[in-house]
PDB file of N, CA and C in Angstrom:
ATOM      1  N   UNK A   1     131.518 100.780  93.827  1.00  0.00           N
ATOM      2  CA  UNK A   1     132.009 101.634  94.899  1.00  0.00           C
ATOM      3  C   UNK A   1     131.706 100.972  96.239  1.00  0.00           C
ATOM      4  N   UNK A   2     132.715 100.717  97.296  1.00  0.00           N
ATOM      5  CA  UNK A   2     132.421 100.202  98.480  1.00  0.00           C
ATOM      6  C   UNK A   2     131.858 100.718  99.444  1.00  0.00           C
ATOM      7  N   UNK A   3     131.189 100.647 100.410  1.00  0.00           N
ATOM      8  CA  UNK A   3     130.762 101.311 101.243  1.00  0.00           C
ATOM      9  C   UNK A   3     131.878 101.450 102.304  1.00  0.00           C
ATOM     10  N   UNK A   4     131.950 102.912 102.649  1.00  0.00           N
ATOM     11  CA  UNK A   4     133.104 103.084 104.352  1.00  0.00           C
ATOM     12  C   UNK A   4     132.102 102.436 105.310  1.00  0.00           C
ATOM     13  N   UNK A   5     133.287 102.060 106.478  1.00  0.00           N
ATOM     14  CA  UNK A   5     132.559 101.394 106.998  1.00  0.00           C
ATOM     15  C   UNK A   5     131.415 102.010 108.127  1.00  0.00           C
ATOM     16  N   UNK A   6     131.057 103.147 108.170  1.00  0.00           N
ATOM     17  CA  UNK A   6     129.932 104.006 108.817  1.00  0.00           C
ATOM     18  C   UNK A   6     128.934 103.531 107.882  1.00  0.00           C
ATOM     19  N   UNK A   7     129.036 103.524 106.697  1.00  0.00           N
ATOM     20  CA  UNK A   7     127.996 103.398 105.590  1.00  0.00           C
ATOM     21  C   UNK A   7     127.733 102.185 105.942  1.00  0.00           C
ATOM     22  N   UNK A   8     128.522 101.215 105.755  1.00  0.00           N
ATOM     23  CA  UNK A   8     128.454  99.409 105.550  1.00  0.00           C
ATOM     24  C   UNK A   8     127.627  99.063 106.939  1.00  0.00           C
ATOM     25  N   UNK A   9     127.823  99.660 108.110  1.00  0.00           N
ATOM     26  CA  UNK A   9     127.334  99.493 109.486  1.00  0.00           C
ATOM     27  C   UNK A   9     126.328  99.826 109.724  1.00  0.00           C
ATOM     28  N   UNK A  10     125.709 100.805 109.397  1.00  0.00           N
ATOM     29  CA  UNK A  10     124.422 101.461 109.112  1.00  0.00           C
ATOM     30  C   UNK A  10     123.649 100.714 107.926  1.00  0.00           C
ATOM     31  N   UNK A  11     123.915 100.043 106.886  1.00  0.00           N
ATOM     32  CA  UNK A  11     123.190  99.476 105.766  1.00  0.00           C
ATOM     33  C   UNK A  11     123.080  98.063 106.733  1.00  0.00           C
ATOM     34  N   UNK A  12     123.927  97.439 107.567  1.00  0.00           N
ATOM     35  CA  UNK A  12     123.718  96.130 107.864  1.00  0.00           C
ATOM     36  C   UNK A  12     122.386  96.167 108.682  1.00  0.00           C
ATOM     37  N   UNK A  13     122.475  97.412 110.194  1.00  0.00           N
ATOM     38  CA  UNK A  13     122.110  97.844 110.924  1.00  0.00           C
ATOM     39  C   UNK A  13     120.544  97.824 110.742  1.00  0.00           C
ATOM     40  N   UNK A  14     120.343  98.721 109.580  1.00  0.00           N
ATOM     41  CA  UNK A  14     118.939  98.904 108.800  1.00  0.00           C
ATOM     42  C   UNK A  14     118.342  97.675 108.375  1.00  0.00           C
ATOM     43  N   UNK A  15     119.052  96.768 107.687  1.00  0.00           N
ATOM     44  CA  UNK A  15     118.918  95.214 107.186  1.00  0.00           C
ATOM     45  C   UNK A  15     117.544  94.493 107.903  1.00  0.00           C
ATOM     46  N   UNK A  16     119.119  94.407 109.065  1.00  0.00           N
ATOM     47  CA  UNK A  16     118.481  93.325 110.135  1.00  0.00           C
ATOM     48  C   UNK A  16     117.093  93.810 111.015  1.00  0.00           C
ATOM     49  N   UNK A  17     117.264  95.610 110.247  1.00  0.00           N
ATOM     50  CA  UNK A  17     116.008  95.716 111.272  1.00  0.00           C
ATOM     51  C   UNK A  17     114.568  96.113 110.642  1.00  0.00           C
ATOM     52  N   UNK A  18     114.804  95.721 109.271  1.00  0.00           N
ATOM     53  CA  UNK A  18     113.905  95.813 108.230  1.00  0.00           C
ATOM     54  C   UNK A  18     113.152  94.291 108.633  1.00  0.00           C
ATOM     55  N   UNK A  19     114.141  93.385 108.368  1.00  0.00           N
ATOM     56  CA  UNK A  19     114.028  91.736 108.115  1.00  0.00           C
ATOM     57  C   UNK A  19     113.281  91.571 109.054  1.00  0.00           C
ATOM     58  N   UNK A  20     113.574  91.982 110.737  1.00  0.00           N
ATOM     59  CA  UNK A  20     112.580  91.886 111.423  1.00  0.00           C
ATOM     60  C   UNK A  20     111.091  92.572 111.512  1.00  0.00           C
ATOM     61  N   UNK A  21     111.128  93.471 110.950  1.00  0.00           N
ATOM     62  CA  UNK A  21     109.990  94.287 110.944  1.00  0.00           C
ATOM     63  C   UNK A  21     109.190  93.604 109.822  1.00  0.00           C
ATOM     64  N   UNK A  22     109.217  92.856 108.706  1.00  0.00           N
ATOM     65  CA  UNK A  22     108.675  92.631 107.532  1.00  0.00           C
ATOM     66  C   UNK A  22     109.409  91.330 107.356  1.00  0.00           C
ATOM     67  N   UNK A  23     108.930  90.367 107.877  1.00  0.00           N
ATOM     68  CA  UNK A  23     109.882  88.714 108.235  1.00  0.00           C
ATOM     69  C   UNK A  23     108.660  88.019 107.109  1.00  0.00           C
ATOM     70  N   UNK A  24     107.616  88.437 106.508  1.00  0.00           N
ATOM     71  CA  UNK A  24     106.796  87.979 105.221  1.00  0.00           C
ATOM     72  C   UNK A  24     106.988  88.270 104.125  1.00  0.00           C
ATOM     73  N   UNK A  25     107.575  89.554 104.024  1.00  0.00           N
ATOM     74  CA  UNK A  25     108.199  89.819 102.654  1.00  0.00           C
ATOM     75  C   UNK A  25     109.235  88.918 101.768  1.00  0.00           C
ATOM     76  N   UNK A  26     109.153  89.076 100.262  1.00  0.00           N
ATOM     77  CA  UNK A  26     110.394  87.809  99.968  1.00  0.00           C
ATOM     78  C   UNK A  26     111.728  88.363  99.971  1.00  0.00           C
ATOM     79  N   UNK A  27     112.967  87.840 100.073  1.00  0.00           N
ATOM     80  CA  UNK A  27     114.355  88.133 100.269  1.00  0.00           C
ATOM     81  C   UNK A  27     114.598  89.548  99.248  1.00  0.00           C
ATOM     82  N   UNK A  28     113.785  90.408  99.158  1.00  0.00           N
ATOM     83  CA  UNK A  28     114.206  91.141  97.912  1.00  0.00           C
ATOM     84  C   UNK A  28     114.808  92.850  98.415  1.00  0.00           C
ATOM     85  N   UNK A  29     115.205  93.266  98.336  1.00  0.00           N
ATOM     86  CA  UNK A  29     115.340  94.728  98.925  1.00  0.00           C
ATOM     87  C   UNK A  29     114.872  96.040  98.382  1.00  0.00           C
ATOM     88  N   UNK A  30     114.614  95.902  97.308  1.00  0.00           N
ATOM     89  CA  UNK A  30     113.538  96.747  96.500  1.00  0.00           C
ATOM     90  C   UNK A  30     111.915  96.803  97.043  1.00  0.00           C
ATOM     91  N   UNK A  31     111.320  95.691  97.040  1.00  0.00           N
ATOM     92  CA  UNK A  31     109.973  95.089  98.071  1.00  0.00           C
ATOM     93  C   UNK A  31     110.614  95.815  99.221  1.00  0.00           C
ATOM     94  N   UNK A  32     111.211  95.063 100.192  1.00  0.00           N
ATOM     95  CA  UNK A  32     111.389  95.858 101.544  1.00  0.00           C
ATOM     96  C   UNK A  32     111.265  97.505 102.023  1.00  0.00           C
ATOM     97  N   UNK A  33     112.146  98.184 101.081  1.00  0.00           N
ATOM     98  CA  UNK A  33     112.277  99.215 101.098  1.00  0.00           C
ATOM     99  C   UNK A  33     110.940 100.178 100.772  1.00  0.00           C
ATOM    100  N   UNK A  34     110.649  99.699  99.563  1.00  0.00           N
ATOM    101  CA  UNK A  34     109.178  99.862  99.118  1.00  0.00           C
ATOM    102  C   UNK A  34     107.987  99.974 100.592  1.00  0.00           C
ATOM    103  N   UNK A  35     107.721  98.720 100.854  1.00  0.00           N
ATOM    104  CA  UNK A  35     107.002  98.668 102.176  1.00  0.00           C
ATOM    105  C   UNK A  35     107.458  99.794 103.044  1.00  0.00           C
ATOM    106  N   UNK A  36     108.884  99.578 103.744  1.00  0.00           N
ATOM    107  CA  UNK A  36     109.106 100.434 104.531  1.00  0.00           C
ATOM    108  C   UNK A  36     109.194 102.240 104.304  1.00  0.00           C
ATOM    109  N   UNK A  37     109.243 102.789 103.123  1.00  0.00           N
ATOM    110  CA  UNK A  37     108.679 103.954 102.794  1.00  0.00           C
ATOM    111  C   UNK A  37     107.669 104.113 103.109  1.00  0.00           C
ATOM    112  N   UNK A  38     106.298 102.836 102.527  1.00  0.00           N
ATOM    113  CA  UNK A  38     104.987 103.458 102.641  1.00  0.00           C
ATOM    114  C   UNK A  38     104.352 103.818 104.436  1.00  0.00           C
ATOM    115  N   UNK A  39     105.107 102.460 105.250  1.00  0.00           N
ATOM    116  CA  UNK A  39     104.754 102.763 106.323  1.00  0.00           C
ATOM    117  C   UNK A  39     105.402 103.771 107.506  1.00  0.00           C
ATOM    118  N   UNK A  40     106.299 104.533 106.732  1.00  0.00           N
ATOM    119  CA  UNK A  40     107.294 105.598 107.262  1.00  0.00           C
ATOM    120  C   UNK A  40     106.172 106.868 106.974  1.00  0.00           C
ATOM    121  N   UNK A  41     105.173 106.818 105.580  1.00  0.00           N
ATOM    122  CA  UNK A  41     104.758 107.953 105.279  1.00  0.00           C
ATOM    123  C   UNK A  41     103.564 108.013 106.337  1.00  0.00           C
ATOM    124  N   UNK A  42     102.615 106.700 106.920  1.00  0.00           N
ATOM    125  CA  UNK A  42     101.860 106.763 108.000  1.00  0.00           C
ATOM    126  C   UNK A  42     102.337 107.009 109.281  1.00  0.00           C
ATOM    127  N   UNK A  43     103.631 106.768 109.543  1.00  0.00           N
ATOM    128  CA  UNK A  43     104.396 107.237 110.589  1.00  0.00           C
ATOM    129  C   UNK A  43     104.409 108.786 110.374  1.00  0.00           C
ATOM    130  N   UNK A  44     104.596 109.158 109.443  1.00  0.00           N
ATOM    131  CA  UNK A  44     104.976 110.575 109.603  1.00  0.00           C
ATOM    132  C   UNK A  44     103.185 111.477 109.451  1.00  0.00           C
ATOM    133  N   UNK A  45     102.363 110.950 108.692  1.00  0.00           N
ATOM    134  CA  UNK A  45     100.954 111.643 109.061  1.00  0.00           C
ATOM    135  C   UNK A  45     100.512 111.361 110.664  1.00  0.00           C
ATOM    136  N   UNK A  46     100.652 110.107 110.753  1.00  0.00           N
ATOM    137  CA  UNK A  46     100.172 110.175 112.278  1.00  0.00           C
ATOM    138  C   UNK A  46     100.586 111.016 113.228  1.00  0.00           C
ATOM    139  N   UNK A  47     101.688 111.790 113.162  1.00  0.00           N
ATOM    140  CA  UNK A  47     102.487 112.349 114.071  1.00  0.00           C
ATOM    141  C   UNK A  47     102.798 113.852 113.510  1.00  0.00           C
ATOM    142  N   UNK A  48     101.560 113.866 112.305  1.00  0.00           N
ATOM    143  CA  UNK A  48     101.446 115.379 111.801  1.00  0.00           C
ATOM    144  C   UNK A  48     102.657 115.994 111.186  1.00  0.00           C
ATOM    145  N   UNK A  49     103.701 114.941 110.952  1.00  0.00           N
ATOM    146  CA  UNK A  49     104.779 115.154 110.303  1.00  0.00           C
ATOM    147  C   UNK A  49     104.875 115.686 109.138  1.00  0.00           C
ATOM    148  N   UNK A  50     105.968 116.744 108.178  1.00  0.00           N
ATOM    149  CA  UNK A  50     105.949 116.252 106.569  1.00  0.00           C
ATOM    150  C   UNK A  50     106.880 115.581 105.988  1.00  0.00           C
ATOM    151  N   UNK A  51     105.991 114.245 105.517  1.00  0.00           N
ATOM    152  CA  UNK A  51     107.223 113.546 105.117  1.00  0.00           C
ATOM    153  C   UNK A  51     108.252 113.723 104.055  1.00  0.00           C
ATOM    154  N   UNK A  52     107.841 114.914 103.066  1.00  0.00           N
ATOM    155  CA  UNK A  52     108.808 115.702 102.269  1.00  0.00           C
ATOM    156  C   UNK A  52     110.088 116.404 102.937  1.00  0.00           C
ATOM    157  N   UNK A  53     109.501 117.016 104.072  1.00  0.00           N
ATOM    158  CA  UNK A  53     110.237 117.697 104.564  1.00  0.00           C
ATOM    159  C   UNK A  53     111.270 116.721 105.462  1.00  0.00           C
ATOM    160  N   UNK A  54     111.048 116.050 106.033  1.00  0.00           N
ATOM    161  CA  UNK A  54     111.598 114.958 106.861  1.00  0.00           C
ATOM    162  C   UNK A  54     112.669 115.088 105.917  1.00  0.00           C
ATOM    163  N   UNK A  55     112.075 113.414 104.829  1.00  0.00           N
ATOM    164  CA  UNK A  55     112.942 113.393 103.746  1.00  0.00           C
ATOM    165  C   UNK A  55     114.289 113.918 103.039  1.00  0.00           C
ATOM    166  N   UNK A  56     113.806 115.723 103.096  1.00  0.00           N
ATOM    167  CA  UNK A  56     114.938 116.095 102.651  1.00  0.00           C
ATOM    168  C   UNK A  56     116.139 116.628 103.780  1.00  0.00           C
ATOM    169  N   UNK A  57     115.651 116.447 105.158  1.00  0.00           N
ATOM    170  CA  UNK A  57     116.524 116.309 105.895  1.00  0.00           C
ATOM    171  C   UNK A  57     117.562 115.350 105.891  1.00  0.00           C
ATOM    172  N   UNK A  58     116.740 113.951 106.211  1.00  0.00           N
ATOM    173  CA  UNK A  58     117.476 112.956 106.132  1.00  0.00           C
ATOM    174  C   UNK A  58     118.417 112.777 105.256  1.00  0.00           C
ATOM    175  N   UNK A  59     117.855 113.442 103.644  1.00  0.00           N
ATOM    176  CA  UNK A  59     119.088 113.323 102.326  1.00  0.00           C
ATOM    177  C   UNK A  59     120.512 114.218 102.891  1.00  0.00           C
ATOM    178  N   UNK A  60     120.008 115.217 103.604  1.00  0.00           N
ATOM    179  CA  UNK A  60     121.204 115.922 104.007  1.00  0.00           C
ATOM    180  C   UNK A  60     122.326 115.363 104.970  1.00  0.00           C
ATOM    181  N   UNK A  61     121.529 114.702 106.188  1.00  0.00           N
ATOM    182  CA  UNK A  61     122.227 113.646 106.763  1.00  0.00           C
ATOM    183  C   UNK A  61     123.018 113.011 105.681  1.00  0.00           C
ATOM    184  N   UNK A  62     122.401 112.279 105.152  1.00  0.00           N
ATOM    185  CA  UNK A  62     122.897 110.903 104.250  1.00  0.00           C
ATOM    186  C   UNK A  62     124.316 111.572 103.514  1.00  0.00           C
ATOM    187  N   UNK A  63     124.258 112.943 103.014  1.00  0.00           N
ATOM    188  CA  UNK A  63     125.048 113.437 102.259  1.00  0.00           C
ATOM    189  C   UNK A  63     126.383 113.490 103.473  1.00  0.00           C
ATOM    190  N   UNK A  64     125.870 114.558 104.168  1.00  0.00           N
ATOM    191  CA  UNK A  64     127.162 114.678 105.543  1.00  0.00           C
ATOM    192  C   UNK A  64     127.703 113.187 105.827  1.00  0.00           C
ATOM    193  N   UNK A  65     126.941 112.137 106.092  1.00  0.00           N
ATOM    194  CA  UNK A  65     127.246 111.140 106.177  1.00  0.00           C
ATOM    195  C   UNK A  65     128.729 110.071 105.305  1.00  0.00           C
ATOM    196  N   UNK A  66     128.009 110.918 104.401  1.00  0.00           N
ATOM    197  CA  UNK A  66     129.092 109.938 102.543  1.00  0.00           C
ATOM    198  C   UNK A  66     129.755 110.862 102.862  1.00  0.00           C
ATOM    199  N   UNK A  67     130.113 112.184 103.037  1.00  0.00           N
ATOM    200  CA  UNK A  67     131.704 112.898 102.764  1.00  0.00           C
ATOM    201  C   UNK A  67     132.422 112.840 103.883  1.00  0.00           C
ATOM    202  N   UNK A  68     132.245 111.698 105.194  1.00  0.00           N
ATOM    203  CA  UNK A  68     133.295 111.691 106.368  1.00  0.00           C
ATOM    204  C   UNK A  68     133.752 110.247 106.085  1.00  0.00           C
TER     205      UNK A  68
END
């Protein structure tokens, strides 16, 4: 399935700004992502956040997102 291109622009978007954030990690995107969860979940305690709750916002985004 291809990505529209809101999707494809936003996945590049995220990429390049992973790659910079984690430029030691190896080329893998599973690793990346991995990392960048765990340090999203200290982002979100530090700031008294819940990152469950976040989370299932964002899925809702993501959803609104895929049906335009």
């Amino acid at each position: 399935m291809a990505l529209d291109n809101t999707s494809a622009v936003q996945a590049e978007t995220i990429e390049a700004a992973l790659r910079d954030a984690y430029p030691d990690l190896p080329d893998n995107p599973a690793i990346v992502l991995t990392a960048a969860l765990g340090d999203l979940r200290h982002y979100a305690d530090a700031h008294r956040l819940s990152y469950q709750q976040c989370d299932g916002n964002a899925y809702g985004v993501y959803l609104q997102e895929k049906s335009t």
